[in-house]
Protein backbone atom coordinates (compact mmCIF):
# COMPACT_ATOMS: atom_id res chain seq x y z
CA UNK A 1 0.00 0.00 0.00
CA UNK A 2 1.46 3.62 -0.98
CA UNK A 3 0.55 6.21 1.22
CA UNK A 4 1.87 9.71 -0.09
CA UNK A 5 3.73 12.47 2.62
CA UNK A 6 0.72 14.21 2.76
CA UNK A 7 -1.92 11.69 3.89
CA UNK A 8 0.99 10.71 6.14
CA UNK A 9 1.09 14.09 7.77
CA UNK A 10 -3.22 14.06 8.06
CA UNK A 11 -2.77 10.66 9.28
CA UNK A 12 -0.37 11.11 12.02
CA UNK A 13 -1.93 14.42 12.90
CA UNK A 14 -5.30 12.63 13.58
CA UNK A 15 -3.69 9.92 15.20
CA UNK A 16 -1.95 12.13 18.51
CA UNK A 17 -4.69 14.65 18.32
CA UNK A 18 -7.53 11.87 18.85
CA UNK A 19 -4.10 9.97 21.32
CA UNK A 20 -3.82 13.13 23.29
CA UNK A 21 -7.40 13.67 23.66
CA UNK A 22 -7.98 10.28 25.15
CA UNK A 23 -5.29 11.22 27.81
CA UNK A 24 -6.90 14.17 28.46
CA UNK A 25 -10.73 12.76 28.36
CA UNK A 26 -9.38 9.76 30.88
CA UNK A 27 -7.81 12.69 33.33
CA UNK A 28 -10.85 14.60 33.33
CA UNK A 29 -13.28 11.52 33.57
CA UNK A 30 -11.54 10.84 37.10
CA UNK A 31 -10.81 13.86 38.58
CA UNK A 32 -14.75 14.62 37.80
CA UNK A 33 -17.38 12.20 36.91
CA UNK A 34 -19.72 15.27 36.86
CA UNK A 35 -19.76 18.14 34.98
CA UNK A 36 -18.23 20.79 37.51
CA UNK A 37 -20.96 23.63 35.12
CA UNK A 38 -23.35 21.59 34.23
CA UNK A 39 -25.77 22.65 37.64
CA UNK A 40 -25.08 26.45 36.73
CA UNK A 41 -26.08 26.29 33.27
CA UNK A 42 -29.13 24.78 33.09
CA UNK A 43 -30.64 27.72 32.84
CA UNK A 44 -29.61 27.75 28.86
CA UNK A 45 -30.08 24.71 27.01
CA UNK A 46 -26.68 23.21 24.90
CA UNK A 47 -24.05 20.36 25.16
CA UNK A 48 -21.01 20.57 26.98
CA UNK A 49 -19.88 17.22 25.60
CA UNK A 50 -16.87 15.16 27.07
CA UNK A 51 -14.45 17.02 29.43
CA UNK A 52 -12.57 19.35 28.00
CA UNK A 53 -13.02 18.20 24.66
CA UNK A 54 -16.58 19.25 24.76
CA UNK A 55 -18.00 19.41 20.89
CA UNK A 56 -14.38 20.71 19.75
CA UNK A 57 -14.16 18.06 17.19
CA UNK A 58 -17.67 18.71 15.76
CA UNK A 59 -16.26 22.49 15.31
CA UNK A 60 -13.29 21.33 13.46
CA UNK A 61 -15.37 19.31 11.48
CA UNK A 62 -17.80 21.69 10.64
CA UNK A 63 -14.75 24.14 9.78
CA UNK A 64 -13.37 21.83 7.12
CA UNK A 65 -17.00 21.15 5.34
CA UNK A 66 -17.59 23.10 2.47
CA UNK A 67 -20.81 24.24 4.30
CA UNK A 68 -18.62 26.41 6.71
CA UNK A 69 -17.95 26.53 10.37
CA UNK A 70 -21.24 28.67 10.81
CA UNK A 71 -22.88 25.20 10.04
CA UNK A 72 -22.11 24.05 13.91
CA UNK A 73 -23.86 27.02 14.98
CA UNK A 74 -26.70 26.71 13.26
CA UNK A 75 -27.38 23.05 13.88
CA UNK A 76 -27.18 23.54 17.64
CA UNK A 77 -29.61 27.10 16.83
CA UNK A 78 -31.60 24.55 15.15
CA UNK A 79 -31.84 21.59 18.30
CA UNK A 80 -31.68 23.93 21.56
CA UNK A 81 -33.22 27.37 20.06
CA UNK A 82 -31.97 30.89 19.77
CA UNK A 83 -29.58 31.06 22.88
CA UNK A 84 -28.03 27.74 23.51
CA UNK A 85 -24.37 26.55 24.99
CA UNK A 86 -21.52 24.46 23.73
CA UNK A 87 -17.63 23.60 24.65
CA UNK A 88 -15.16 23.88 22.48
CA UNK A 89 -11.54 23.11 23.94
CA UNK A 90 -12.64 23.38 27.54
CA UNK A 91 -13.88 27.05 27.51
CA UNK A 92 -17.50 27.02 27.72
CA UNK A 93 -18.86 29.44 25.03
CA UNK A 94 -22.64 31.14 24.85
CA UNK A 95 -23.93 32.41 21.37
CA UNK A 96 -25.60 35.58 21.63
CA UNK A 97 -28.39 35.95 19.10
CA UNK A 98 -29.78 39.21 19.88
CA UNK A 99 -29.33 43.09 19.28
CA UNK A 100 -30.17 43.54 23.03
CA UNK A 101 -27.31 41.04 23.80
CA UNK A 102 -24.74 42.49 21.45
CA UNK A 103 -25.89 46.11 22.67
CA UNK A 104 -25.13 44.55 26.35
CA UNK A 105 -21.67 43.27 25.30
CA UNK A 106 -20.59 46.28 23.29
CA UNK A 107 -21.71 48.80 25.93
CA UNK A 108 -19.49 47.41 28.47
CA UNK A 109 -16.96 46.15 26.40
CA UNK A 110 -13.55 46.62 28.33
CA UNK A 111 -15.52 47.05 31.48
CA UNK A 112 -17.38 43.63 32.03
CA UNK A 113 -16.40 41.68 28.71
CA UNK A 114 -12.72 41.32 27.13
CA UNK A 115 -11.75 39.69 23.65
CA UNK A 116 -12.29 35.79 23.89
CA UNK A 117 -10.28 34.05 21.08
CA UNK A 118 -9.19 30.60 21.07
CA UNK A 119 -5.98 29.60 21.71
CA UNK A 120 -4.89 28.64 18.24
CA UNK A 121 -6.25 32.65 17.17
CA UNK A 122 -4.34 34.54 19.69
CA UNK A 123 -0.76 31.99 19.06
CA UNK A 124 -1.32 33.01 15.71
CA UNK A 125 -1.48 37.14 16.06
CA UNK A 126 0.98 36.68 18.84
CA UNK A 127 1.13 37.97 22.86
CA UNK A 128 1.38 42.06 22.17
CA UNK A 129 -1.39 42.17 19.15
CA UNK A 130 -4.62 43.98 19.98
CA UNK A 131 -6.48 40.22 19.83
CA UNK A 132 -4.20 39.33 22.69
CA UNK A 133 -3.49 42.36 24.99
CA UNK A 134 -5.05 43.39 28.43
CA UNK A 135 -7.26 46.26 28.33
CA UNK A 136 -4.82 48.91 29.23
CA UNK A 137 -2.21 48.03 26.97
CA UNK A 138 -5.37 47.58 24.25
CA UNK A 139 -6.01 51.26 25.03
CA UNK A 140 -2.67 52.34 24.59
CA UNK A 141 -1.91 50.94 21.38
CA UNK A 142 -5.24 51.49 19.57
CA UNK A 143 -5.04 54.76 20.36
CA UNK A 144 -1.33 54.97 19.22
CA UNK A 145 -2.62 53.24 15.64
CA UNK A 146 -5.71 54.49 15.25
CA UNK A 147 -4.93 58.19 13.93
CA UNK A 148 -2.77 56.18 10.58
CA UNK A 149 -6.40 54.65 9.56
CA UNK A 150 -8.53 57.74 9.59
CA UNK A 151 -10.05 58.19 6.62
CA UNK A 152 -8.25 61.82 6.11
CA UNK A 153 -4.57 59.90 6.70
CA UNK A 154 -5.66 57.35 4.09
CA UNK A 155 -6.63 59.89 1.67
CA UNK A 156 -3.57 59.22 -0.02
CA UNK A 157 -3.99 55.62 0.14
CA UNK A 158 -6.58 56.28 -2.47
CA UNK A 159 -4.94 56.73 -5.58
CA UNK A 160 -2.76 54.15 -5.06
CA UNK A 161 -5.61 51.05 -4.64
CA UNK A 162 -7.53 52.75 -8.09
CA UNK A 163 -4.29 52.26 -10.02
CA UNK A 164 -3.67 48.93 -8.80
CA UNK A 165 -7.71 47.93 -9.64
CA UNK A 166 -6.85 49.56 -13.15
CA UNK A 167 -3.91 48.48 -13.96
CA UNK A 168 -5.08 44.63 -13.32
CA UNK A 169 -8.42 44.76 -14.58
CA UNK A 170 -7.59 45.85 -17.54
CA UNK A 171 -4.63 43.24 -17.97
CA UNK A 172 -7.34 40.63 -17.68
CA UNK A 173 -9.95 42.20 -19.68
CA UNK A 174 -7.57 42.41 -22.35
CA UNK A 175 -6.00 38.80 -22.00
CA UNK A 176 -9.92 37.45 -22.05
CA UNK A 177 -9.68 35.15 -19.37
CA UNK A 178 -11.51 33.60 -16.43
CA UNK A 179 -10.63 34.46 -13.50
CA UNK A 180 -11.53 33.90 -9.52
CA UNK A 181 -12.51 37.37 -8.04
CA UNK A 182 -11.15 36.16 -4.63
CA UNK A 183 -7.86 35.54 -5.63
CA UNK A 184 -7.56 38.37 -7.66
CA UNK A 185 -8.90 40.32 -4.57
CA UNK A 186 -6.40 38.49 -2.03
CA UNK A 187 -3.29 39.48 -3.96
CA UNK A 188 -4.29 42.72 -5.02
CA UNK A 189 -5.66 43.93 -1.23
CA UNK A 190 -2.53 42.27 -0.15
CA UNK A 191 0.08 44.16 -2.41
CA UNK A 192 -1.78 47.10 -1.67
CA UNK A 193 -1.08 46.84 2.05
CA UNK A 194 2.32 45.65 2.21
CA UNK A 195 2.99 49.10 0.23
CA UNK A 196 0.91 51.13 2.88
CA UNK A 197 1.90 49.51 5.46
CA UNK A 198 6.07 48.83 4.85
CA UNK A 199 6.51 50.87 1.34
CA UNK A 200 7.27 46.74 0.23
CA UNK A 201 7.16 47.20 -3.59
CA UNK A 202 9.61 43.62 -4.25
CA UNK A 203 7.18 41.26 -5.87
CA UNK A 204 9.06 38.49 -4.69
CA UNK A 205 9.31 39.77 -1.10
CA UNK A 206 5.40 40.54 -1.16
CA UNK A 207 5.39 36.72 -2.56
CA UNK A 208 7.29 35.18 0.34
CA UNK A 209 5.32 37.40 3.06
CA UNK A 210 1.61 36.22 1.36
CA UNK A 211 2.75 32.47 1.64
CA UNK A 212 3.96 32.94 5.29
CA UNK A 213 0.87 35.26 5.98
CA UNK A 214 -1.46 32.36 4.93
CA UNK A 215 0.06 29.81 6.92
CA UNK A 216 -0.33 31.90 9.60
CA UNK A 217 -4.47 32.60 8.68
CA UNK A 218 -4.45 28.08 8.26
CA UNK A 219 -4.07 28.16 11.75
CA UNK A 220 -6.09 30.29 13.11
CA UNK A 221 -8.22 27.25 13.71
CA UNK A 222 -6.11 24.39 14.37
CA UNK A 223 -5.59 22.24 16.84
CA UNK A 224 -2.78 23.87 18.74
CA UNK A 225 0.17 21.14 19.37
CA UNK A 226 3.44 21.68 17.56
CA UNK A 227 3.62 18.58 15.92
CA UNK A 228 5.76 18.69 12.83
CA UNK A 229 3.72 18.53 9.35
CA UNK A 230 0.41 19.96 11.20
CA UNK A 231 -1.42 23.32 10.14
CA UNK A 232 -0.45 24.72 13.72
CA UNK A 233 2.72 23.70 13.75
CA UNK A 234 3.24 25.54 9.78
CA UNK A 235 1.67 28.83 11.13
CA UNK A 236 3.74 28.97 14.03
CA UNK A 237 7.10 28.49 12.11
CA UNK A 238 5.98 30.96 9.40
CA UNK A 239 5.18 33.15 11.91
CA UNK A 240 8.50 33.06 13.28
CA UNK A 241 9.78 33.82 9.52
CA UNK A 242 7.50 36.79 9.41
CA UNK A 243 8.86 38.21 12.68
CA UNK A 244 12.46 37.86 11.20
CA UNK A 245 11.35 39.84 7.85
CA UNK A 246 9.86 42.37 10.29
CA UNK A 247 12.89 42.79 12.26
CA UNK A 248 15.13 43.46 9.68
CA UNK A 249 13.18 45.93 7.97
CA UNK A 250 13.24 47.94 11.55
CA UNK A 251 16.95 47.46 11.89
CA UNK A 252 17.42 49.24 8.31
CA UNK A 253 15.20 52.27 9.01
CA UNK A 254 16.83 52.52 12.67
CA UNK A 255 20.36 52.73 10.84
CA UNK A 256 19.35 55.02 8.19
CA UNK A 257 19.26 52.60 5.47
CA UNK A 258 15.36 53.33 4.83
CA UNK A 259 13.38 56.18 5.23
CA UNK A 260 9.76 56.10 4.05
CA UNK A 261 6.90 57.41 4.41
CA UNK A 262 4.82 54.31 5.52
CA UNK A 263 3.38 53.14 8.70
CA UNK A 264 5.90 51.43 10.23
CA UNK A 265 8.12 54.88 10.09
CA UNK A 266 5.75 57.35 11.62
CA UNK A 267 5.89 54.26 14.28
CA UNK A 268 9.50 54.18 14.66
CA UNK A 269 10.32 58.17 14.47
CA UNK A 270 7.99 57.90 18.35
CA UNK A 271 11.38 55.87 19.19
CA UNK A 272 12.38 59.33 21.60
CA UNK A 273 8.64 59.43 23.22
CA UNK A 274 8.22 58.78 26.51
CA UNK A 275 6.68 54.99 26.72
CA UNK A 276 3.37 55.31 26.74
CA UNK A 277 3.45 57.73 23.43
CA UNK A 278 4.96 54.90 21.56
CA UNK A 279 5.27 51.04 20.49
CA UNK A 280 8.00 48.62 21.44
CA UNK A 281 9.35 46.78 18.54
CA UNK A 282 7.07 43.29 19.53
CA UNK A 283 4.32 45.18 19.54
CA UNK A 284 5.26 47.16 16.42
CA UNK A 285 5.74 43.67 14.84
CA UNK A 286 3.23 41.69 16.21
CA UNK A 287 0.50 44.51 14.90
CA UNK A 288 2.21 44.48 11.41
CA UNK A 289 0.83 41.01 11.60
CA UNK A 290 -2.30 41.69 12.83
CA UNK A 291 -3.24 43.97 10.58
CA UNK A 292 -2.31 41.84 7.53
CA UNK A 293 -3.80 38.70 8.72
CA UNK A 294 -6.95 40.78 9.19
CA UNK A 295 -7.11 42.24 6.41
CA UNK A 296 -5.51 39.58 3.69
CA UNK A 297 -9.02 37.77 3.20
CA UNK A 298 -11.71 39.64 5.16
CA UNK A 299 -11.73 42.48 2.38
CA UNK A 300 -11.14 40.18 -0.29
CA UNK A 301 -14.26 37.80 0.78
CA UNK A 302 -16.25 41.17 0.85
CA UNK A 303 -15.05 42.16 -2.59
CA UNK A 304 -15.75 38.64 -3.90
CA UNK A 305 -19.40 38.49 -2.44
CA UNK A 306 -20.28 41.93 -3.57
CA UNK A 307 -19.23 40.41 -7.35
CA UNK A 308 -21.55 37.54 -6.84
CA UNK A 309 -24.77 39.87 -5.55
CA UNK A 310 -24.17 41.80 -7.99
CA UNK A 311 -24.60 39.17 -10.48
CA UNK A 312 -27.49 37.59 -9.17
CA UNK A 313 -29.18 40.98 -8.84
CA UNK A 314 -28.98 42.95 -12.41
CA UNK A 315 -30.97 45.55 -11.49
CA UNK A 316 -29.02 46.63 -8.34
CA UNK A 317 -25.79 46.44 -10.52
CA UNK A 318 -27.21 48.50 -13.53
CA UNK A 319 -27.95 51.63 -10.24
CA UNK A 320 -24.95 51.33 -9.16
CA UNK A 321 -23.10 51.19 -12.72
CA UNK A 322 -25.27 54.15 -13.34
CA UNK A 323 -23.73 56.40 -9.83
CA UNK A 324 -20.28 55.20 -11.54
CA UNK A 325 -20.47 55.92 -14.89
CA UNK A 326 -21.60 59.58 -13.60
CA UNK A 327 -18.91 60.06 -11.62
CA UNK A 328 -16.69 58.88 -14.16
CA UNK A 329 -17.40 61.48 -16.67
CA UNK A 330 -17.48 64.35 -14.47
CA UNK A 331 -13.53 63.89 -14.21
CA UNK A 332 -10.60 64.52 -16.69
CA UNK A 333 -9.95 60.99 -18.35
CA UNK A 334 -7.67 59.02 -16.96
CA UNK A 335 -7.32 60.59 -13.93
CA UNK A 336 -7.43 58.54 -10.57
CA UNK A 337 -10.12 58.87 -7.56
CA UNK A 338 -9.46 60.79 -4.85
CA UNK A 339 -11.10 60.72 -1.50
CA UNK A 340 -13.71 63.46 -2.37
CA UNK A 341 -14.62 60.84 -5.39
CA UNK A 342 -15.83 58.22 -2.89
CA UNK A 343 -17.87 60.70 -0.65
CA UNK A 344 -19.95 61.20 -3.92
CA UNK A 345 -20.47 57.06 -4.29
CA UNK A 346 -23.68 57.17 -1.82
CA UNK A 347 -25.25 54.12 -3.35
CA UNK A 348 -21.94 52.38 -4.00
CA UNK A 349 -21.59 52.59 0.13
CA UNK A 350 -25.21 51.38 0.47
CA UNK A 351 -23.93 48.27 -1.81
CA UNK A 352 -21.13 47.86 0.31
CA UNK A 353 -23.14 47.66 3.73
CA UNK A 354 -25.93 45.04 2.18
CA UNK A 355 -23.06 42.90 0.61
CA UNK A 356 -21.46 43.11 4.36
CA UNK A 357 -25.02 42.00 6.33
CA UNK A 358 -25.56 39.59 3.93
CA UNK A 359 -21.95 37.53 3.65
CA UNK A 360 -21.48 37.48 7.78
CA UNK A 361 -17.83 37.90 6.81
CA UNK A 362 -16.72 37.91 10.19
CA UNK A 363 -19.62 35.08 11.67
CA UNK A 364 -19.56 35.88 15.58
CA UNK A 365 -17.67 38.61 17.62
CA UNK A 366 -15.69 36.59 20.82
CA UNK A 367 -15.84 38.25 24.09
CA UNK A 368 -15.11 36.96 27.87
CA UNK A 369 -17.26 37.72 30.49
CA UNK A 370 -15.15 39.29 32.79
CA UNK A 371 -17.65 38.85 36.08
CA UNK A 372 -20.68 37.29 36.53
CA UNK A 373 -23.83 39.14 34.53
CA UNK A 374 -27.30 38.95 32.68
CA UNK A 375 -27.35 39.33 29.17
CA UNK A 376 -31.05 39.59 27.69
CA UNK A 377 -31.96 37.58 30.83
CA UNK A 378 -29.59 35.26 30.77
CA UNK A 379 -27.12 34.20 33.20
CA UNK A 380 -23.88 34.08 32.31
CA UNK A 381 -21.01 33.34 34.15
CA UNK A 382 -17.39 34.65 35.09
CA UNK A 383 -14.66 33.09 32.00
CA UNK A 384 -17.41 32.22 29.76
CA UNK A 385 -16.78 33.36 26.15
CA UNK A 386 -19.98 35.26 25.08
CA UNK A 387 -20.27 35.36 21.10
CA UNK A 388 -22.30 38.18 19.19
CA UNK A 389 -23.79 35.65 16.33
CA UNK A 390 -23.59 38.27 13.45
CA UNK A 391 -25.68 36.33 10.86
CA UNK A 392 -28.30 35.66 13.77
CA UNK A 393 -28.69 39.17 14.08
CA UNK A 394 -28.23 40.52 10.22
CA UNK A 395 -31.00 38.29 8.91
CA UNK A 396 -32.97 38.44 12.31
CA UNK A 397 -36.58 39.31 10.14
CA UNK A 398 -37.91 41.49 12.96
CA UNK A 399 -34.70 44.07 12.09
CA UNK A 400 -34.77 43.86 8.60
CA UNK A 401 -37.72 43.01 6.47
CA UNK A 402 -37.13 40.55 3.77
CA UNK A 403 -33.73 39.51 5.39
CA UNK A 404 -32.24 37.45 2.82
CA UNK A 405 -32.91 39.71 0.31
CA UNK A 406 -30.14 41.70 -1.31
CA UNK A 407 -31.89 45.19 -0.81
CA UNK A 408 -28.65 47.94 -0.84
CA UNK A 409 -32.07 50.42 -0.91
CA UNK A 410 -33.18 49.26 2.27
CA UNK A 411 -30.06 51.58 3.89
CA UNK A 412 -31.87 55.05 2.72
CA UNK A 413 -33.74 54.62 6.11
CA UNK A 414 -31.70 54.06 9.57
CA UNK A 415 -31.78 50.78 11.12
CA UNK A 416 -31.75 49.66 14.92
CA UNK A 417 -28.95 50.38 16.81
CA UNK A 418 -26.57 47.71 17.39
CA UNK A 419 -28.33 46.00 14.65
CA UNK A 420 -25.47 46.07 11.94
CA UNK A 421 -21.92 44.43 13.07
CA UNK A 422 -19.40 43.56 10.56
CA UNK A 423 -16.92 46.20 11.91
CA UNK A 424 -17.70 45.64 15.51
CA UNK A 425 -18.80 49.37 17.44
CA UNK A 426 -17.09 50.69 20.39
CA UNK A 427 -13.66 50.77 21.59
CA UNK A 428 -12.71 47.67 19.45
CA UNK A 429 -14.30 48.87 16.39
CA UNK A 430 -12.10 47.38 13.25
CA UNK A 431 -9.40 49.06 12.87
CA UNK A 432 -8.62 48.86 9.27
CA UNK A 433 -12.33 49.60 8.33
CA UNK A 434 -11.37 52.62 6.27
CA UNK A 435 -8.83 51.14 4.57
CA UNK A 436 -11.42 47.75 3.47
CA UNK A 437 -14.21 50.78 2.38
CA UNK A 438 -11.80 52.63 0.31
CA UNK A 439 -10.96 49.31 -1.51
CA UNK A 440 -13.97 48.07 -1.70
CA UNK A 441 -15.84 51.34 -3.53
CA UNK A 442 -12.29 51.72 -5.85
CA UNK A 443 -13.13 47.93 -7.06
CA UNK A 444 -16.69 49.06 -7.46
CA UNK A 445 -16.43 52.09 -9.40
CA UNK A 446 -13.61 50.47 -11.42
CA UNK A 447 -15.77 47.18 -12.09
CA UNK A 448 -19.02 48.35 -12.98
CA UNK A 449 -17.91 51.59 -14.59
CA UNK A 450 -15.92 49.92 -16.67
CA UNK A 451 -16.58 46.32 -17.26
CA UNK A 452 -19.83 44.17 -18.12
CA UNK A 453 -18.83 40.19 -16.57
CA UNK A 454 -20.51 36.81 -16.24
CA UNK A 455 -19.76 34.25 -13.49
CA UNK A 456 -18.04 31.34 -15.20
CA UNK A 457 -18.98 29.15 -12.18
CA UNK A 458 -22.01 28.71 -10.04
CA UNK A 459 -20.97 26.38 -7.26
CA UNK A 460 -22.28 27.80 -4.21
CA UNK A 461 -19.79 25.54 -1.82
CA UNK A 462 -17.86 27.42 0.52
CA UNK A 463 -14.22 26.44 1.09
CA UNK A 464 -12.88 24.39 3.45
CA UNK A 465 -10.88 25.33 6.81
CA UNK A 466 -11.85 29.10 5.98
CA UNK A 467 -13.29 30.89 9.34
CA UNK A 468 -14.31 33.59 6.58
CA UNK A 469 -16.94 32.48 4.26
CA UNK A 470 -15.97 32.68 0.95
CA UNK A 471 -16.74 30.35 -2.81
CA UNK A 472 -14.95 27.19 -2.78
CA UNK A 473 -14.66 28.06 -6.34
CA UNK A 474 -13.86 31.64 -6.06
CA UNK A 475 -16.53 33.47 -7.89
CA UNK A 476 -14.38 33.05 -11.59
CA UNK A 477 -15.55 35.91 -13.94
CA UNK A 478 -14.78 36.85 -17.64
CA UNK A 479 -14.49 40.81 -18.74
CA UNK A 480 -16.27 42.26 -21.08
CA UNK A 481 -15.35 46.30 -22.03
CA UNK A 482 -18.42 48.53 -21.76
């Protein structure tokens, strides 16, 4: 019998993870027979499973269907009801299906609730990202970050994304072939950042980093042992790669070898600041990451869906071609957009925010109740993770009417508060949600204004071992000049 390297990696991965888990099942089975929460939580119905384990297998498994890891949420929605329980990796974990719950969680965010992720998540992003920081520290760097991603500092970000859209569209409108709007989307959003973020221009340095940088995203949800050959194990080592990159770009601006005008410089020139006006170098780095893990495939999912609404609603996409085509003409040809060009793309934003309720890009928002609390009524206890269920809430049909329709009109009028999440609100809001909106209308006004398309491929499965929901097949498209 043959049995290739690879299956012999899967193999032996499968083998200690289920190993190990017996070990740990047998450990817990006899220092408890009982279930230590299991006479506090009655009060919500759920599983906890097997000790420790709880249903952390049926999550992975879920995560590597090509029906999504939202699929073990909405089973368990669909056998215990609206608020139920689970255990995944012995943290006991609540899904919060209502905008009176997420306004709850997002009102006292900091105060009563801190960022849950699993273990795996926060490895990944490392110890001194904003994922993984206390709440002070949180402060201090967000606030330290937070005035490069304002929409007037990105204004020159602007230019910069439309040429790259241009330039590449009209490559593959010329060359006439297929091609998947997701990748296109990845490596474009992820060239684009690399030269915001690090002036990194090198295409085979940007190469090296997207390989690493998607390693790193693999295991994000993973099993976290460092075995050699397993998804964990990969992201941690090209993590460690990354960090190296990172280090020795910051060693060449500190000797006077670089000098750019990027993020990473206005962060070093704080070097003579007193400490808390400025970032260490692990935090510098580990943030680098953040952001570009972040941002690699959550903008390029949105991009991707909008595409695929588009297509399967003509008449929204011959409005919006309509808004582009107007603003198109009213400047010289050939020029590029500028900020004041997507202030005028009002139903281009309305686009953006129905493609956003409707493709749950980022499926629940993890929190950790910091004390014990009610939320909606329900009790929830001290180290519990508490997660906002997005998609519960953005096709809940007593918010929005018609839920599952794609309805960019329904925006003209203001919806509930707390009702629309796909940036988060509050003092954790996303970060780099200028940046994503700034891509997102260039690839718009570039697309429609310029380009009629079909979708070479209608498969609606999602891939596999993606937290993000995205087309297994991409969403493939051909060009077609207007």
């Amino acid at each position: 019998m043959n049995i290739s390297h690879e299956n012999l990696i899967i193999f032996l991965e499968n083998y200690f993870l289920i190993l190990g888990s017996l070990f740990i099942i047998g450990i817990a089975y006899l220092i408890s027979r009982a279930n230590s929460d299991g006479k506090s939580t009655t009060s919500i119905p759920g599983n906890l499973g097997i000790p420790f384990i709880g249903e952390g297998f049926s999550f992975l498994s879920a995560a590597n269907s090509s029906k999504g890891c939202y699929e073990f949420v909405r089973l368990r929605r669909l056998r215990h009801g609206d608020w139920f329980k689970t255990r995944i990796f012995g943290k006991i974990h609540v899904f919060v299906p209502s905008v009176e719950g997420a306004k709850k969680i997002y009102t006292n965010d900091l105060t009563m609730f801190n960022k849950g992720y699993l273990k795996s998540m926060a490895d990944a992003a490392g110890k001194k990202s904003l994922f993984s920081v206390p709440q002070e520290s949180h402060k201090r760097i967000r606030r330290l970050l937070s005035d490069f991603f304002s929409m007037n500092s990105l204004s020159i970000f602007v230019p910069i994304v439309d040429k790259m859209i241009t330039q590449r569209l009209n490559n593959l409108e010329r060359d006439g072939q297929s091609f998947g709007v997701f990748n296109f989307s990845t490596k474009m959003t992820f060239a684009a950042t690399c030269k915001m973020l690090m002036s990194i221009t090198d295409a085979s340095l940007v190469e090296q980093i997207e390989r690493d940088i998607t390693a790193v995203s693999n295991a994000v949800i993973s099993f976290p042992v460092m075995i050699p050959g397993t998804t964990y194990y990969k992201g941690i080592k090209a993590r460690k790669r990354i960090m190296k990159t990172f280090k020795e770009m910051i060693g060449k601006r500190r000797n006077g070898e670089e000098n750019l005008d990027d993020f990473l410089q206005r962060m070093i020139e704080r070097d003579s600041y007193p400490n808390n006006e400025k970032l260490d170098d692990e935090e510098i780095m580990d943030n680098l990451l953040t952001m570009m893990l972040s941002g690699q495939n959550t903008t390029a999912a949105a991009m991707m869906w909008s595409v695929k609404f588009l297509s399967d609603h003509t008449d929204v996409q011959d409005k919006l071609r309509e808004e582009q085509v107007s603003i198109l003409r009213s400047k010289p040809e050939g020029t590029l957009l500028t900020l004041k060009d997507l202030e005028k793309m009002s139903y281009a934003s309305k686009v953006i925010k129905e493609t956003l309720r409707m493709a749950n890009i980022v499926l629940w928002i993890p929190r950790v109740a910091l004390e014990n609390c009610t939320i909606d009524g329900i009790e929830i206890k001290r180290g519990w993770h508490v997660n906002i269920d997005a998609p519960r809430i953005h096709f809940d049909p007593e918010t929005y009417k018609d839920p599952f329709l794609f309805n960019p009109s329904r925006w003209d009028e203001m919806q509930k508060p707390y009702s629309y999440i796909p940036w988060g609100t509050g003092p954790r809001t996303c970060l780099g949600m200028n940046m994503a909106k700034i891509t997102m209308l260039a690839f718009l006004h570039r697309l429609t204004s310029g380009y009629k398309w079909t979708v070479d491929d209608e498969d609606p499965r999602l891939d596999r071992k993606s937290f993000i929901p995205r087309l297994q097949s991409g969403c493939p498209i051909t060009l077609a000049a207007l």
